[in-house]
PDB file of N, CA and C in Angstrom:
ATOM      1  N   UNK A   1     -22.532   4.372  36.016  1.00  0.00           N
ATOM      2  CA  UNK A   1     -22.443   3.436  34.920  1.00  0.00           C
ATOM      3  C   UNK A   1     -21.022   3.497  34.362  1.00  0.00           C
ATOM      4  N   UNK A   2     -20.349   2.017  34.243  1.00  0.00           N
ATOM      5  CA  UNK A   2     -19.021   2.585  33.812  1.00  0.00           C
ATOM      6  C   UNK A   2     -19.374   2.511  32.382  1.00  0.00           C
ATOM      7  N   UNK A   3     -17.985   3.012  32.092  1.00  0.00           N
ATOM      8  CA  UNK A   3     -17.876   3.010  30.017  1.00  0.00           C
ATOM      9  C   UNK A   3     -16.681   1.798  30.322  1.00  0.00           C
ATOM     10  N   UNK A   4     -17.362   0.370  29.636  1.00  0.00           N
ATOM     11  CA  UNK A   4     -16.368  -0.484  28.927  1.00  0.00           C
ATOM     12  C   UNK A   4     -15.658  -0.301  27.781  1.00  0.00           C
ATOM     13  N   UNK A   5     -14.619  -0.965  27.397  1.00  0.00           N
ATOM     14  CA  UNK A   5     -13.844  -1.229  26.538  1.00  0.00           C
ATOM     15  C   UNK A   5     -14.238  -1.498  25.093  1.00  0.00           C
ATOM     16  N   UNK A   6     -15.145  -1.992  24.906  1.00  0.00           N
ATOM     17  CA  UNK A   6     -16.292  -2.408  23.799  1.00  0.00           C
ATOM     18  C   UNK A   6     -16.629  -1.002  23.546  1.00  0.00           C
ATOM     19  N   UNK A   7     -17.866  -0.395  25.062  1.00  0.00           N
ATOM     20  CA  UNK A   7     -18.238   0.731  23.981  1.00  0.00           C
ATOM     21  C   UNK A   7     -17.673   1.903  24.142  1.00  0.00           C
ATOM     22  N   UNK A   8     -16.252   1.899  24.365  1.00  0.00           N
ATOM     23  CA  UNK A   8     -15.311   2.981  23.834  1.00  0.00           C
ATOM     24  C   UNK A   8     -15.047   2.694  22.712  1.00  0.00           C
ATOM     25  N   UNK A   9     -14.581   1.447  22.244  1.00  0.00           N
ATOM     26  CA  UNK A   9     -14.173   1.514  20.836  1.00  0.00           C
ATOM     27  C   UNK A   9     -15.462   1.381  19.502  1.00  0.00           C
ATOM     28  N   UNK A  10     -16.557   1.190  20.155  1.00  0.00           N
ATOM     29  CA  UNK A  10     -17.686   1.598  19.496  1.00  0.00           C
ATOM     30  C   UNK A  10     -18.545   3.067  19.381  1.00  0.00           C
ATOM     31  N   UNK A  11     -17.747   3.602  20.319  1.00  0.00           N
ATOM     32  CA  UNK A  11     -17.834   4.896  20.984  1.00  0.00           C
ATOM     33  C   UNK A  11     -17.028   5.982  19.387  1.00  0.00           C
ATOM     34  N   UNK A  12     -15.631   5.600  19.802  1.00  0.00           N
ATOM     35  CA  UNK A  12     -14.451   6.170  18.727  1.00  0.00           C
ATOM     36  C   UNK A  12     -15.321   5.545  17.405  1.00  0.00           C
ATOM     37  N   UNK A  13     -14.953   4.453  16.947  1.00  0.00           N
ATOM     38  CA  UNK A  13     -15.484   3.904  15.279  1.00  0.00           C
ATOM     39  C   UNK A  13     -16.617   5.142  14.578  1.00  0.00           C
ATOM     40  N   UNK A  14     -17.874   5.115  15.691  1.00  0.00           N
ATOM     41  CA  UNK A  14     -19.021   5.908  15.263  1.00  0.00           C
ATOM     42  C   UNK A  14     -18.767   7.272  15.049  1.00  0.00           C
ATOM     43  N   UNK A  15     -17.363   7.612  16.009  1.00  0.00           N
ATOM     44  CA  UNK A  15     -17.032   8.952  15.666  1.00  0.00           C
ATOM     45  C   UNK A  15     -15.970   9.368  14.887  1.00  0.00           C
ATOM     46  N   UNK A  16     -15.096   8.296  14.630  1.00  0.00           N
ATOM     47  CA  UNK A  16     -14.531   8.257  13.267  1.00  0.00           C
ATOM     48  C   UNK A  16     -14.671   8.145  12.086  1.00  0.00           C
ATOM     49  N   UNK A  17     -16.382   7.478  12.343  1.00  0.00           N
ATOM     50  CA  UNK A  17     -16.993   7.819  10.676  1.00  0.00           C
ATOM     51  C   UNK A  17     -17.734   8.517  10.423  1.00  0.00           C
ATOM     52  N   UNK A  18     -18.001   9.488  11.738  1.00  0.00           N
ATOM     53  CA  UNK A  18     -18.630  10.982  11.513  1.00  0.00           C
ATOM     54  C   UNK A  18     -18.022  12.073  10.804  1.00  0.00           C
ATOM     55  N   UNK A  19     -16.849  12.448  11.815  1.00  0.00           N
ATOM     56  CA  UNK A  19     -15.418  13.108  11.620  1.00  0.00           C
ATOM     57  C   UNK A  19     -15.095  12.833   9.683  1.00  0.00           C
ATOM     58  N   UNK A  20     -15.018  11.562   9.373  1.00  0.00           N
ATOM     59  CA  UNK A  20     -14.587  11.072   8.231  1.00  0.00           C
ATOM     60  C   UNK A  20     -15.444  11.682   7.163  1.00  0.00           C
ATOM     61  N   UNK A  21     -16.702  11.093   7.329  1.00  0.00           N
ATOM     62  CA  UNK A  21     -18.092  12.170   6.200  1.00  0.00           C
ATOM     63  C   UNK A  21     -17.715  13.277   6.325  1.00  0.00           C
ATOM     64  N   UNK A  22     -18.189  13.572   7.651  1.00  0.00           N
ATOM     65  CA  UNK A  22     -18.045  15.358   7.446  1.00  0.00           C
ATOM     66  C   UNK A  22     -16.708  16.190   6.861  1.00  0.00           C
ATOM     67  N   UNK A  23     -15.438  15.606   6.726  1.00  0.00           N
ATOM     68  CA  UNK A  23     -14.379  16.103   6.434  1.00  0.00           C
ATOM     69  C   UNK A  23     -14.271  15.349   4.513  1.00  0.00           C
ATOM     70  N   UNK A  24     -15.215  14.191   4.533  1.00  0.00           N
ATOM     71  CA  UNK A  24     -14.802  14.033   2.778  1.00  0.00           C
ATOM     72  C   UNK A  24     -15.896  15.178   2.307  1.00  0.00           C
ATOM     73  N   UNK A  25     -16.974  15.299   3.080  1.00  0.00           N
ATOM     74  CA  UNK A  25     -18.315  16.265   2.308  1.00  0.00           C
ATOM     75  C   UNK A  25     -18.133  17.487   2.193  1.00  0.00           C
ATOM     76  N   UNK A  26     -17.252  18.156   3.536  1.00  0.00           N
ATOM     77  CA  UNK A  26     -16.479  19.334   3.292  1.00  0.00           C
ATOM     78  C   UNK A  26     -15.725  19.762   2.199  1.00  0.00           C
ATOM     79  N   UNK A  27     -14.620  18.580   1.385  1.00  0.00           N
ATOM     80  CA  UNK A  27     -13.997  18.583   0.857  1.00  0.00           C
ATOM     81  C   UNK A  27     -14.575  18.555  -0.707  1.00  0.00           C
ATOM     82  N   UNK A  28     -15.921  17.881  -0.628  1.00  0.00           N
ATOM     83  CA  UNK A  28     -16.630  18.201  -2.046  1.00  0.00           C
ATOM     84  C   UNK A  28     -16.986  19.689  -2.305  1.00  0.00           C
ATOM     85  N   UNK A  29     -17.557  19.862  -0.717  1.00  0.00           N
ATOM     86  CA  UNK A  29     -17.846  21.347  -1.123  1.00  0.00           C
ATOM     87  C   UNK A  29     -17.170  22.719  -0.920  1.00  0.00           C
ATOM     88  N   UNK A  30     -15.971  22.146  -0.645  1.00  0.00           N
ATOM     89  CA  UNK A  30     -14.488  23.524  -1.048  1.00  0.00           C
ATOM     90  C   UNK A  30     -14.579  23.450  -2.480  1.00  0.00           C
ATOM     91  N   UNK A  31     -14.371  21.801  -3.389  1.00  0.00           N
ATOM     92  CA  UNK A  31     -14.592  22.288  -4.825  1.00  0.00           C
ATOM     93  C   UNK A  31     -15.607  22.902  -5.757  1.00  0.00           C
ATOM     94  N   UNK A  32     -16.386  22.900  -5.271  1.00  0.00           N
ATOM     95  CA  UNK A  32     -17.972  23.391  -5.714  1.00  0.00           C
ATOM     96  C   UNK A  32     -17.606  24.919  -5.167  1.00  0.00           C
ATOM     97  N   UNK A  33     -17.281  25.047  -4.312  1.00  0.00           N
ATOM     98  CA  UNK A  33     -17.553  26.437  -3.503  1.00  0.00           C
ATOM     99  C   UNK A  33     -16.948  27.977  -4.246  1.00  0.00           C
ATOM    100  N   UNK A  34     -17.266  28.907  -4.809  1.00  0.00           N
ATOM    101  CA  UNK A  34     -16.176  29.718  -4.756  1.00  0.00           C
ATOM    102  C   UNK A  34     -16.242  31.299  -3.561  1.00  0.00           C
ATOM    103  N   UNK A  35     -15.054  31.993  -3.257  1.00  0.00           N
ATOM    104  CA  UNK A  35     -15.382  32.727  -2.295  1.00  0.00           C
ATOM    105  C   UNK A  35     -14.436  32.794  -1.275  1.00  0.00           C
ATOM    106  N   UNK A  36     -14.859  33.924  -0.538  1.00  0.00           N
ATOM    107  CA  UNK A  36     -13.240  33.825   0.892  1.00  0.00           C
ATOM    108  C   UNK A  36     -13.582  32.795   1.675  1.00  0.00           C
ATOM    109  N   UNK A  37     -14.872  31.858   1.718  1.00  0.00           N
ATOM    110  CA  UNK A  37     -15.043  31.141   2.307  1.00  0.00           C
ATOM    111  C   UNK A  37     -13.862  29.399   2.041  1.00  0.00           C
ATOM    112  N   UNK A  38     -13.831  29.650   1.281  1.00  0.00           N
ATOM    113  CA  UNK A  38     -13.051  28.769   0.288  1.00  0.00           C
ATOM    114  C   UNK A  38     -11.841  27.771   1.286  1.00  0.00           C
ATOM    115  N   UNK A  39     -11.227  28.336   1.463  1.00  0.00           N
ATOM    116  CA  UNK A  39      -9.854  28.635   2.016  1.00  0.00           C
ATOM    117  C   UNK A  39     -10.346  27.624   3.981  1.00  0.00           C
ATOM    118  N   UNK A  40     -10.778  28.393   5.002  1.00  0.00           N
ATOM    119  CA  UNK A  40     -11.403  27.949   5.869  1.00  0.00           C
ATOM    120  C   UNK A  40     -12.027  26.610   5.948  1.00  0.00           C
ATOM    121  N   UNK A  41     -12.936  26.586   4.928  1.00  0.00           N
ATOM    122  CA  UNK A  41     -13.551  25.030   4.092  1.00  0.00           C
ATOM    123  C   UNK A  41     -12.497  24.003   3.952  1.00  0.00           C
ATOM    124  N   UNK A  42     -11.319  24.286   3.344  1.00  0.00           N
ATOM    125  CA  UNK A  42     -10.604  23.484   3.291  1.00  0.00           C
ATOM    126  C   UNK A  42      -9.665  23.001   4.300  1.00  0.00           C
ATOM    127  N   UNK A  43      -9.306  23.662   4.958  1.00  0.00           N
ATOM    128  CA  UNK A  43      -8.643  23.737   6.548  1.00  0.00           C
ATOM    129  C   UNK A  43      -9.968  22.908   7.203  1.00  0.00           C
ATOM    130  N   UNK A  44     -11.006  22.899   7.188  1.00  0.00           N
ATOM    131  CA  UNK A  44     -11.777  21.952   7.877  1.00  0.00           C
ATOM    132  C   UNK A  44     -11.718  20.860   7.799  1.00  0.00           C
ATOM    133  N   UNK A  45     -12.116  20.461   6.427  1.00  0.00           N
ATOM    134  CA  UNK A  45     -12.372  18.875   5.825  1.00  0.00           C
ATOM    135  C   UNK A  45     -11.372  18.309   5.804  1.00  0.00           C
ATOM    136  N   UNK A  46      -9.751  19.087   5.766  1.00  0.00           N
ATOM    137  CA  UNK A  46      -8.697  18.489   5.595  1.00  0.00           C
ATOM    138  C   UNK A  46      -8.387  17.978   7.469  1.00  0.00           C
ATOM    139  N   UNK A  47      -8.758  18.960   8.158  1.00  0.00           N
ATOM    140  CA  UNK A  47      -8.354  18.555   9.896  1.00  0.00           C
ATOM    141  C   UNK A  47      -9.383  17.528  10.310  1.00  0.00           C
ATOM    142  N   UNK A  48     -10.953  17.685  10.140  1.00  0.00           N
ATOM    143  CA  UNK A  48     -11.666  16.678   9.741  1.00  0.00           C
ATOM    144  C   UNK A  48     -11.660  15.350   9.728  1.00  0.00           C
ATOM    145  N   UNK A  49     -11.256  15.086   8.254  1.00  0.00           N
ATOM    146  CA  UNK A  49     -10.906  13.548   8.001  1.00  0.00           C
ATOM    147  C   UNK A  49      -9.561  13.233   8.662  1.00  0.00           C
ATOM    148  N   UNK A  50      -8.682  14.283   8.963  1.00  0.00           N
ATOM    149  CA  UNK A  50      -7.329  13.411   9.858  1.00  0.00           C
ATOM    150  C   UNK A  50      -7.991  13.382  11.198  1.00  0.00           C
ATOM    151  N   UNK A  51      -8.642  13.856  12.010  1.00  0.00           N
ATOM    152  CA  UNK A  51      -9.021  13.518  13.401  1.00  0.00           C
ATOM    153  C   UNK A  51     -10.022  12.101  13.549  1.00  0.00           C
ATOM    154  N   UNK A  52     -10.715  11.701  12.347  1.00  0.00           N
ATOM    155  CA  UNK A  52     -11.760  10.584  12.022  1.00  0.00           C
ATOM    156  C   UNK A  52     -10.959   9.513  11.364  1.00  0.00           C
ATOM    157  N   UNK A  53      -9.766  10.101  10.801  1.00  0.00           N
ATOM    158  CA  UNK A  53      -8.482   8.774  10.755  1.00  0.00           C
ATOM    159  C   UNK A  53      -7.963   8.469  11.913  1.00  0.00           C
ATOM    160  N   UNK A  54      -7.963   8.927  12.856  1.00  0.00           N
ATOM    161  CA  UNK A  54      -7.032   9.307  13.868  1.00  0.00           C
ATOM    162  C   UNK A  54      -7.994   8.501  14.882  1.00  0.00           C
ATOM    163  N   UNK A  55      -9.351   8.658  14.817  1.00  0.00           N
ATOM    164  CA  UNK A  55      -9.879   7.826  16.133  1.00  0.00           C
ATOM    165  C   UNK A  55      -9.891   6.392  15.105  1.00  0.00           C
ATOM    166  N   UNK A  56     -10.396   5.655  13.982  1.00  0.00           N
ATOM    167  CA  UNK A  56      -9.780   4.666  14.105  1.00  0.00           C
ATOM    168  C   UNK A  56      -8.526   4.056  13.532  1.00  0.00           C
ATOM    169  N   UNK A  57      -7.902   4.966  14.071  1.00  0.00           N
ATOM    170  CA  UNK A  57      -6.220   3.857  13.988  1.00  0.00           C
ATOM    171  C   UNK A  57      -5.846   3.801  15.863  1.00  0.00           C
ATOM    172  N   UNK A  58      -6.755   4.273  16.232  1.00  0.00           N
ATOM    173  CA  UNK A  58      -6.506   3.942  18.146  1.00  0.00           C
ATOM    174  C   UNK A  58      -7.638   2.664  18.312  1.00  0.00           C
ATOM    175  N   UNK A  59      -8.640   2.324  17.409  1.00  0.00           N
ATOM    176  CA  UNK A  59      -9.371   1.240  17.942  1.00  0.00           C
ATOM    177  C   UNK A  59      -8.545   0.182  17.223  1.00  0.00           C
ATOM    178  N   UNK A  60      -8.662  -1.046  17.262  1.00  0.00           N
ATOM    179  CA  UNK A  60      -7.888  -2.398  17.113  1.00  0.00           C
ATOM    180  C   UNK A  60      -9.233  -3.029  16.065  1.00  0.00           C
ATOM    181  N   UNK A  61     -10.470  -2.988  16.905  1.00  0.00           N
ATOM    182  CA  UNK A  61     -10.889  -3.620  15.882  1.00  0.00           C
ATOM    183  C   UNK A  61     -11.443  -2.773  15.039  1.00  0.00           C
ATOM    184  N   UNK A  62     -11.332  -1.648  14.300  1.00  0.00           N
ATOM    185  CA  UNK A  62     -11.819  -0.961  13.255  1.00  0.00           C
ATOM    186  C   UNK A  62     -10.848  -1.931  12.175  1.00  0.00           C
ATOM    187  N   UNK A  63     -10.038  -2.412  12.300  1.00  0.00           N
ATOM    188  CA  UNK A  63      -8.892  -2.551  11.210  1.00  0.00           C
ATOM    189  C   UNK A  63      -9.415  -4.217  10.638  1.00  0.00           C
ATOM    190  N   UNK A  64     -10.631  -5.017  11.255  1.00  0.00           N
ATOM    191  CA  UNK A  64     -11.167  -5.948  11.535  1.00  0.00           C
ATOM    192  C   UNK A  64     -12.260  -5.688  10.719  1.00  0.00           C
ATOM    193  N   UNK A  65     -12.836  -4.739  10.547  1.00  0.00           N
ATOM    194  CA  UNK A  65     -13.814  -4.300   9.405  1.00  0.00           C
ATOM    195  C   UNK A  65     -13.511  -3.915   8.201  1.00  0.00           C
ATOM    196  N   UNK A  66     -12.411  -3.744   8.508  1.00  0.00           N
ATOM    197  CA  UNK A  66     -11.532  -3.396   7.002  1.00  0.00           C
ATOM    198  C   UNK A  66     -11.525  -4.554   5.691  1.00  0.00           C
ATOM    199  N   UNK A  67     -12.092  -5.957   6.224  1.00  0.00           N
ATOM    200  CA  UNK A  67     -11.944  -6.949   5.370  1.00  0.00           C
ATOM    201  C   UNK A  67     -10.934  -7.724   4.732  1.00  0.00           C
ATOM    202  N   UNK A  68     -10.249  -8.064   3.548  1.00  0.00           N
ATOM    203  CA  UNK A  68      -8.801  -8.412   3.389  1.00  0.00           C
ATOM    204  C   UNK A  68      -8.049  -7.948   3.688  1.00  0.00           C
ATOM    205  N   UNK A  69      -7.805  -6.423   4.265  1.00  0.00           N
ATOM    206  CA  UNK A  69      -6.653  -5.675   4.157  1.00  0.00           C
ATOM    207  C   UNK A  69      -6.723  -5.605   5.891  1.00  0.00           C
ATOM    208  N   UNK A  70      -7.349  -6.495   6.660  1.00  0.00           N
ATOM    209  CA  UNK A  70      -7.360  -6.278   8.291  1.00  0.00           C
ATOM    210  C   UNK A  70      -5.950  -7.193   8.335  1.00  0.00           C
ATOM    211  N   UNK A  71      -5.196  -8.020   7.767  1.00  0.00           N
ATOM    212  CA  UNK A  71      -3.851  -8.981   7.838  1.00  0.00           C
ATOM    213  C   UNK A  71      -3.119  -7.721   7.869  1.00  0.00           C
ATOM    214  N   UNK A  72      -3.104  -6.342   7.387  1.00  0.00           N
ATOM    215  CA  UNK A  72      -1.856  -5.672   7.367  1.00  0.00           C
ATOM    216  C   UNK A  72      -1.931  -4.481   8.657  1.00  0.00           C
ATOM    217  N   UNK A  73      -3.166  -4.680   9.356  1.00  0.00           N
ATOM    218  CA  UNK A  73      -3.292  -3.690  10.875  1.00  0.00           C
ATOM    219  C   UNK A  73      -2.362  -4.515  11.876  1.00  0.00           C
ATOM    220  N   UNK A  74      -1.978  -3.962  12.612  1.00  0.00           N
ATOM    221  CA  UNK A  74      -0.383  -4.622  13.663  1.00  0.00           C
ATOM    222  C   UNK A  74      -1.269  -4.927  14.480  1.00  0.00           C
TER     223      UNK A  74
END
């Protein structure tokens, strides 16, 4: 079965807004958190949400869901 073009970039999107939750929810709960855990927590949610930014600024049409602000994706 091949993987098309479609559902690679439906592929990335779904996992850029996984990546994305899990790295903003992380980030709620470094502030809530106290502890040596603390520190680690934040190194997550922060690498996290940049790897779930990171898959969609490689899809074209994520920037298409974006709504008014899809005129300023190249």
């Amino acid at each position: 079965m091949a993987l098309y073009a479609e559902d690679a970039e439906f592929a990335a999107i779904v996992l850029g807004t996984i990546f994305l939750f899990m790295g903003v929810g992380a980030c709620c709960l470094t502030a809530v958190r106290r502890g040596n855990t603390r520190r680690i927590l934040l190194w997550f949610s922060v690498l996290s949400t940049m790897y779930g930014v990171r898959l969609y600024a490689e899809v074209p049409g994520a920037f298409s869901l974006a709504g008014s602000f899809s005129r300023y994706a190249p």
